[in-house]
PDB file of N, CA and C in Angstrom:
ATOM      1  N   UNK A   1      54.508-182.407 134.198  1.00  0.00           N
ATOM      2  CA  UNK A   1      54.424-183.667 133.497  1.00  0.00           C
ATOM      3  C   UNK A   1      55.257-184.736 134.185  1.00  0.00           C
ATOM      4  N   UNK A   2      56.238-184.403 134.891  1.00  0.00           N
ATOM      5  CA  UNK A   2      57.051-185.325 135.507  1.00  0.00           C
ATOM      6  C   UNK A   2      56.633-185.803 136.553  1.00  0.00           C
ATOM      7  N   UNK A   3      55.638-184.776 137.245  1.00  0.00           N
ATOM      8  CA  UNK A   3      55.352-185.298 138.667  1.00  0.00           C
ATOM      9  C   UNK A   3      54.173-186.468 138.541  1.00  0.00           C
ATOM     10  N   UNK A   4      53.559-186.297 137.044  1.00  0.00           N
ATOM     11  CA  UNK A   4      52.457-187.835 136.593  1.00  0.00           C
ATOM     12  C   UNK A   4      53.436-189.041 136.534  1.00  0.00           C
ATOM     13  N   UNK A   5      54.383-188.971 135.645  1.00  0.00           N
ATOM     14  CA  UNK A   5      55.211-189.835 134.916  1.00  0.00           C
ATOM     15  C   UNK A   5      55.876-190.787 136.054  1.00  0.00           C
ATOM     16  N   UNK A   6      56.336-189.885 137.594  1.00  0.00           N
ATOM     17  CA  UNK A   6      57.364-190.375 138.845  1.00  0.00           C
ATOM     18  C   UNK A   6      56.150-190.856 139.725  1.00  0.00           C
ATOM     19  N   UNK A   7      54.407-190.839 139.409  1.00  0.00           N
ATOM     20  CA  UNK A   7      53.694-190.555 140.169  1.00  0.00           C
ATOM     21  C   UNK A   7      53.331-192.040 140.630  1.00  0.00           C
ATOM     22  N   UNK A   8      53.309-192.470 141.950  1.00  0.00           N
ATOM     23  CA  UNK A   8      52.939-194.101 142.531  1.00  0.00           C
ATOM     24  C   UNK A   8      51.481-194.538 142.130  1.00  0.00           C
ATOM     25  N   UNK A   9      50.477-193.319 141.713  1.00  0.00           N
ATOM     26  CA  UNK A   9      49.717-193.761 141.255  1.00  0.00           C
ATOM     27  C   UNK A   9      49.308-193.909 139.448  1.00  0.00           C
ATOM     28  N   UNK A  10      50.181-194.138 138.937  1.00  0.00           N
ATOM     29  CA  UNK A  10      50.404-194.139 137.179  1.00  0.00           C
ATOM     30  C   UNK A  10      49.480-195.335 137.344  1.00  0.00           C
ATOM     31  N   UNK A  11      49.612-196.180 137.381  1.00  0.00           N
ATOM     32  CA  UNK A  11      48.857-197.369 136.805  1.00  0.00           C
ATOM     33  C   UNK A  11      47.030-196.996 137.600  1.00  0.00           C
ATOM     34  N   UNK A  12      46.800-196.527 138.631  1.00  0.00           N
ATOM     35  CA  UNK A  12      45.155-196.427 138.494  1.00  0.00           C
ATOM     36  C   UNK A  12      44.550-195.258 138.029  1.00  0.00           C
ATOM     37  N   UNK A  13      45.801-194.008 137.319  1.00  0.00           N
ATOM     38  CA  UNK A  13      45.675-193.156 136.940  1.00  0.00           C
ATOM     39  C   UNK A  13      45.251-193.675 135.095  1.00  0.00           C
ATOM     40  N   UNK A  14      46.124-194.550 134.812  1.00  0.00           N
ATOM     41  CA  UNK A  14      45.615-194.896 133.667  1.00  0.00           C
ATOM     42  C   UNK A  14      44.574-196.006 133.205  1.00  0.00           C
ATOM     43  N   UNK A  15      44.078-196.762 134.479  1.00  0.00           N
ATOM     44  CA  UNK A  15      42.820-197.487 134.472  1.00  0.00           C
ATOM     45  C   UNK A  15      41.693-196.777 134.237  1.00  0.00           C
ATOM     46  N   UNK A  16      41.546-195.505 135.243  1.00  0.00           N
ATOM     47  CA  UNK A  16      40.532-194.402 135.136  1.00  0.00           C
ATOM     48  C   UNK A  16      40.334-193.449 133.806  1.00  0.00           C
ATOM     49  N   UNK A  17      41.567-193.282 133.764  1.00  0.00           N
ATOM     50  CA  UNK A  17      41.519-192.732 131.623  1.00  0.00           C
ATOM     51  C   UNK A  17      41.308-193.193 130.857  1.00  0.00           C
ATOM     52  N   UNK A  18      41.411-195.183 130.937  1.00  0.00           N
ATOM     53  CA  UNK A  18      40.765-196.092 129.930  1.00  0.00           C
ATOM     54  C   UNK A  18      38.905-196.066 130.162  1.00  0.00           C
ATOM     55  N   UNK A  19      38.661-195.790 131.437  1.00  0.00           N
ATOM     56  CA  UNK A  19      37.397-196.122 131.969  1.00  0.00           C
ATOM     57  C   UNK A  19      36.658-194.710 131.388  1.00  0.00           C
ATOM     58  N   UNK A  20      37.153-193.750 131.287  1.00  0.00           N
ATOM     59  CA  UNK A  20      36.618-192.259 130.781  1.00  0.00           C
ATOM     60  C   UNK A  20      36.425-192.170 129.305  1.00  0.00           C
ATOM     61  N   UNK A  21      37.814-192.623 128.813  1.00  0.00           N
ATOM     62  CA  UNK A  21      37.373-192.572 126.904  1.00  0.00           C
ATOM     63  C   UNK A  21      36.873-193.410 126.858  1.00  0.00           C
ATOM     64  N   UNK A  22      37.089-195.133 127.095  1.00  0.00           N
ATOM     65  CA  UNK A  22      36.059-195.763 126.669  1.00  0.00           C
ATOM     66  C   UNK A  22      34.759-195.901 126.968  1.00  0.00           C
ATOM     67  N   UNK A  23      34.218-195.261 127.887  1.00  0.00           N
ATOM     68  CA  UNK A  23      33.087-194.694 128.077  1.00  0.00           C
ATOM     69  C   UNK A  23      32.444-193.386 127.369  1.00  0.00           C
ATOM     70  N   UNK A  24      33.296-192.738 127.005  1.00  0.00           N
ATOM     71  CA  UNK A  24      32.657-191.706 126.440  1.00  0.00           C
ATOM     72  C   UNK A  24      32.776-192.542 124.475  1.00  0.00           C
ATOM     73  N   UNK A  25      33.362-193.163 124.527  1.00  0.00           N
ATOM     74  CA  UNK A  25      33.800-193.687 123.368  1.00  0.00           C
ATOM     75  C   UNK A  25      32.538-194.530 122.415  1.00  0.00           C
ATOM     76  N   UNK A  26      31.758-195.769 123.874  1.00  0.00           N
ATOM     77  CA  UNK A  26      30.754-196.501 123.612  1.00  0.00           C
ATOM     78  C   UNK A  26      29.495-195.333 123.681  1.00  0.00           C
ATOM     79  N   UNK A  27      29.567-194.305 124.372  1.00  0.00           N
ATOM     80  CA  UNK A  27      28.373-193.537 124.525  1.00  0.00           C
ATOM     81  C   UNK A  27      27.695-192.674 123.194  1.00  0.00           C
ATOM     82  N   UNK A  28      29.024-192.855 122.305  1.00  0.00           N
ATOM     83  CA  UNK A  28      28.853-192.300 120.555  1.00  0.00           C
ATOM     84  C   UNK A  28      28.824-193.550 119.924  1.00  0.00           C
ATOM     85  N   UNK A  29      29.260-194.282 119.813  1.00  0.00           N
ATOM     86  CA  UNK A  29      29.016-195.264 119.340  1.00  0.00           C
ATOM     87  C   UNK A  29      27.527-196.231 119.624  1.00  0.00           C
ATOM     88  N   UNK A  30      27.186-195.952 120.834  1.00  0.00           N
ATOM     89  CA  UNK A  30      26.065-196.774 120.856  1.00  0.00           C
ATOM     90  C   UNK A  30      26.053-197.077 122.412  1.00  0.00           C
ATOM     91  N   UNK A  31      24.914-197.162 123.400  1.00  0.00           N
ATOM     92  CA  UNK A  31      24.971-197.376 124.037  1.00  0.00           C
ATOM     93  C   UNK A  31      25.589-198.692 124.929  1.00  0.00           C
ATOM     94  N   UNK A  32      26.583-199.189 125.313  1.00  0.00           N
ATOM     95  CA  UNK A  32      26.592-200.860 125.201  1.00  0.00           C
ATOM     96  C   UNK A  32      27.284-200.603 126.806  1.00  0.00           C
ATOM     97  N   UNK A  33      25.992-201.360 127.511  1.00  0.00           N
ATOM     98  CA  UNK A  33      26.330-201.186 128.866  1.00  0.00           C
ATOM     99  C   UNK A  33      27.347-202.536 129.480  1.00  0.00           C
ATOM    100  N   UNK A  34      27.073-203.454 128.788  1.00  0.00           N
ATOM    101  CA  UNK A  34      28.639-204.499 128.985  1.00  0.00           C
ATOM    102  C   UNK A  34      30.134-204.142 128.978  1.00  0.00           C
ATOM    103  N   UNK A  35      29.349-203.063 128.145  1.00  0.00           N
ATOM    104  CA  UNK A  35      31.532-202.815 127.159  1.00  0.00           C
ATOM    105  C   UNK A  35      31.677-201.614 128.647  1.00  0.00           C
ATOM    106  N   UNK A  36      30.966-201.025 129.162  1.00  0.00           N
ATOM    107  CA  UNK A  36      31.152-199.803 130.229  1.00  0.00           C
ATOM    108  C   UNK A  36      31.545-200.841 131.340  1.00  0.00           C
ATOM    109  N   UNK A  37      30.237-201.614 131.986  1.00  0.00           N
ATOM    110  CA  UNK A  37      31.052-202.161 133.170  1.00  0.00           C
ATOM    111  C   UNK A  37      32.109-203.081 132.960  1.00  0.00           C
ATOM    112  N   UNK A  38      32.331-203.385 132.080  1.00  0.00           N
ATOM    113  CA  UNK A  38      33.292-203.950 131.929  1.00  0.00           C
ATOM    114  C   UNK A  38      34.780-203.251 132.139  1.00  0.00           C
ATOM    115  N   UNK A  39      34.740-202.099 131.518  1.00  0.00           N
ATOM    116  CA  UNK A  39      35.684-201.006 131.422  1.00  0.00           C
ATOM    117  C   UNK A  39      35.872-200.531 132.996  1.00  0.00           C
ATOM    118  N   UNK A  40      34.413-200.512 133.625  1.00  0.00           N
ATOM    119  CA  UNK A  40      34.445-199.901 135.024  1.00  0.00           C
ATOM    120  C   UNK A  40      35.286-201.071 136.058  1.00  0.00           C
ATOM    121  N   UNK A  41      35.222-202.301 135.780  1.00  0.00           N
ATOM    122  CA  UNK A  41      35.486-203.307 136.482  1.00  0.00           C
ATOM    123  C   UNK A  41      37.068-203.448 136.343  1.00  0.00           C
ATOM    124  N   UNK A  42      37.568-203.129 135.245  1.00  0.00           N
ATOM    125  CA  UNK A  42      39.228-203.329 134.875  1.00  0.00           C
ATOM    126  C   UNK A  42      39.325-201.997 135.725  1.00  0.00           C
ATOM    127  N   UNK A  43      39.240-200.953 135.461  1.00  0.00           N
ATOM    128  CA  UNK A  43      39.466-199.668 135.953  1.00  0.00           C
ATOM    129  C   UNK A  43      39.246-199.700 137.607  1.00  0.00           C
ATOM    130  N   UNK A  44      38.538-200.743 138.637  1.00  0.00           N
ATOM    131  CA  UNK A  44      38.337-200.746 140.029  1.00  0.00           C
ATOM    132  C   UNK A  44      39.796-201.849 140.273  1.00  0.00           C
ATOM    133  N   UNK A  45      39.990-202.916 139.636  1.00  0.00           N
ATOM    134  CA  UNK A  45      40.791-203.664 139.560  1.00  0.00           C
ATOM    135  C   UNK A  45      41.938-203.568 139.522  1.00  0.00           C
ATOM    136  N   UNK A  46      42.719-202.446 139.110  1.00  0.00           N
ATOM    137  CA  UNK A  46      44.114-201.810 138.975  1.00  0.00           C
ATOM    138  C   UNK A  46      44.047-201.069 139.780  1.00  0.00           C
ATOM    139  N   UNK A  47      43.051-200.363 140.262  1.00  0.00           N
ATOM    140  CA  UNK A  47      42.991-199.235 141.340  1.00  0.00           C
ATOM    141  C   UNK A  47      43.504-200.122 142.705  1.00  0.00           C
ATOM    142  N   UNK A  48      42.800-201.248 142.815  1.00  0.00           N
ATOM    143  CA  UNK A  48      42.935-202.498 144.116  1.00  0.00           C
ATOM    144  C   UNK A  48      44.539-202.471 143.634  1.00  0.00           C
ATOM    145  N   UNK A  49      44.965-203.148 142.983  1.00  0.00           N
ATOM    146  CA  UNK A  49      46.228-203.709 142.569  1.00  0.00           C
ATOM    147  C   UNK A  49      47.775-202.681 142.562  1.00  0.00           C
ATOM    148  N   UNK A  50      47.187-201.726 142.120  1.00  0.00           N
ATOM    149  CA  UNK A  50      48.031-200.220 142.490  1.00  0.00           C
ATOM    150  C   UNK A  50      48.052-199.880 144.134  1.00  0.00           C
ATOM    151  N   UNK A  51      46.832-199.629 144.475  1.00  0.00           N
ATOM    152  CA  UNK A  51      46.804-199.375 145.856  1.00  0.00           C
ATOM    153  C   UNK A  51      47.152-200.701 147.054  1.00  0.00           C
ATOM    154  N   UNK A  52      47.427-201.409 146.737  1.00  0.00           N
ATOM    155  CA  UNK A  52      48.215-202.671 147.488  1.00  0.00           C
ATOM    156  C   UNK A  52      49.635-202.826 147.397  1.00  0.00           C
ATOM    157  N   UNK A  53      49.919-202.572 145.550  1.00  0.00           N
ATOM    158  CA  UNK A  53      51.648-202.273 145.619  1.00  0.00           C
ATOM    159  C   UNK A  53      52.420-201.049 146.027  1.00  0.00           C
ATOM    160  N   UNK A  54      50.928-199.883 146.747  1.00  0.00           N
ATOM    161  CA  UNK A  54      51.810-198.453 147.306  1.00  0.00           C
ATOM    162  C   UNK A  54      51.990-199.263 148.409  1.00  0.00           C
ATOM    163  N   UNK A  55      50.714-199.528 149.160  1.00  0.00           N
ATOM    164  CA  UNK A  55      50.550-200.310 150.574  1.00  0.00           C
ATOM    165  C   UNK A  55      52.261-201.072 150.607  1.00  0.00           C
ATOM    166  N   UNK A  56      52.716-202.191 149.985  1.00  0.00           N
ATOM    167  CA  UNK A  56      53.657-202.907 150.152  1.00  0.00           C
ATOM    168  C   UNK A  56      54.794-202.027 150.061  1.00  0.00           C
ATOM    169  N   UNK A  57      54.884-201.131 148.941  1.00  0.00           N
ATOM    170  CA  UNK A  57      56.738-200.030 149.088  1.00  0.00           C
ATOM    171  C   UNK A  57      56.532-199.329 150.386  1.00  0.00           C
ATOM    172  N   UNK A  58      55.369-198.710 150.716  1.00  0.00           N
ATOM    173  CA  UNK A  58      55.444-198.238 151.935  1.00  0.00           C
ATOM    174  C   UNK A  58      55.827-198.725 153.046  1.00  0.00           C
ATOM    175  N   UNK A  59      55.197-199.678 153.013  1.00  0.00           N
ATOM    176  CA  UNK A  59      56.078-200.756 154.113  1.00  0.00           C
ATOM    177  C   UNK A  59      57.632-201.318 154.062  1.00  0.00           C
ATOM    178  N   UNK A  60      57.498-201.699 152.842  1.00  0.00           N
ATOM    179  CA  UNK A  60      58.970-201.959 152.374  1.00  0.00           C
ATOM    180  C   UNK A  60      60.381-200.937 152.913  1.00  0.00           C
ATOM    181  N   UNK A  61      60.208-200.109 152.308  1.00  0.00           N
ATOM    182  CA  UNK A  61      60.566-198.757 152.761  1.00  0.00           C
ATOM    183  C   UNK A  61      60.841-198.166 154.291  1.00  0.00           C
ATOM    184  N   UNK A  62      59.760-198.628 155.148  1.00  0.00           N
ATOM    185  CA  UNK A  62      59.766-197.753 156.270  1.00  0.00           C
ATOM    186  C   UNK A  62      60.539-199.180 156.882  1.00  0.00           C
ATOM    187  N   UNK A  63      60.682-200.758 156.571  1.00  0.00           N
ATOM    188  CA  UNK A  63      61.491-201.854 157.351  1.00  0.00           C
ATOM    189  C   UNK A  63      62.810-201.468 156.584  1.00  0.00           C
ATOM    190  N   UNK A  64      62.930-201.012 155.916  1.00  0.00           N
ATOM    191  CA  UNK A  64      64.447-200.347 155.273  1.00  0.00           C
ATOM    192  C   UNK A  64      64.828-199.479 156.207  1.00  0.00           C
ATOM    193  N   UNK A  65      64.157-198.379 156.410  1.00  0.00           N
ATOM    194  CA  UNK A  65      64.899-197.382 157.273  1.00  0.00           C
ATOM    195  C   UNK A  65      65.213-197.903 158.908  1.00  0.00           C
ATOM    196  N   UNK A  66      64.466-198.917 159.166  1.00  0.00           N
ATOM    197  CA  UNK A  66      64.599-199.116 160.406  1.00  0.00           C
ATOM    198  C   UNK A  66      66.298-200.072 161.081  1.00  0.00           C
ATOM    199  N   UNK A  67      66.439-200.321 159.649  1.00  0.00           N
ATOM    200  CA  UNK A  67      67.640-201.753 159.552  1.00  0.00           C
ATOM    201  C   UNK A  67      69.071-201.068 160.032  1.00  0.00           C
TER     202      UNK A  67
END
């Protein structure tokens, strides 16, 4: 559980879990293909936004060690 919690990818880890229940969520409720891509579109969007702020500590990080 700790290694999710310390994990660099928490935030597109939890875009993709919003994108899964609320998809499975609208799929009982009723088909509503807005409320999905919509869900799919926030969920690609944090994935970008997560994977740019690993991109930047990584870098960050490796001009740290060099100093």
């Amino acid at each position: 559980m700790s290694r999710i919690e310390n994990s660099k990818w928490k935030l597109s880890l939890a875009g993709f879990t919003a994108f899964i229940l609320g998809s499975i969520f609208y799929l009982i409720t009723g088909p509503n293909l807005p409320g999905i891509l919509g869900l799919l579109t926030s969920a690609i969007v944090l994935f970008f936004l997560n994977a740019g702020y690993v991109i930047y500590r990584k870098i960050k990080a490796k001009k740290g060690k060099e100093a």
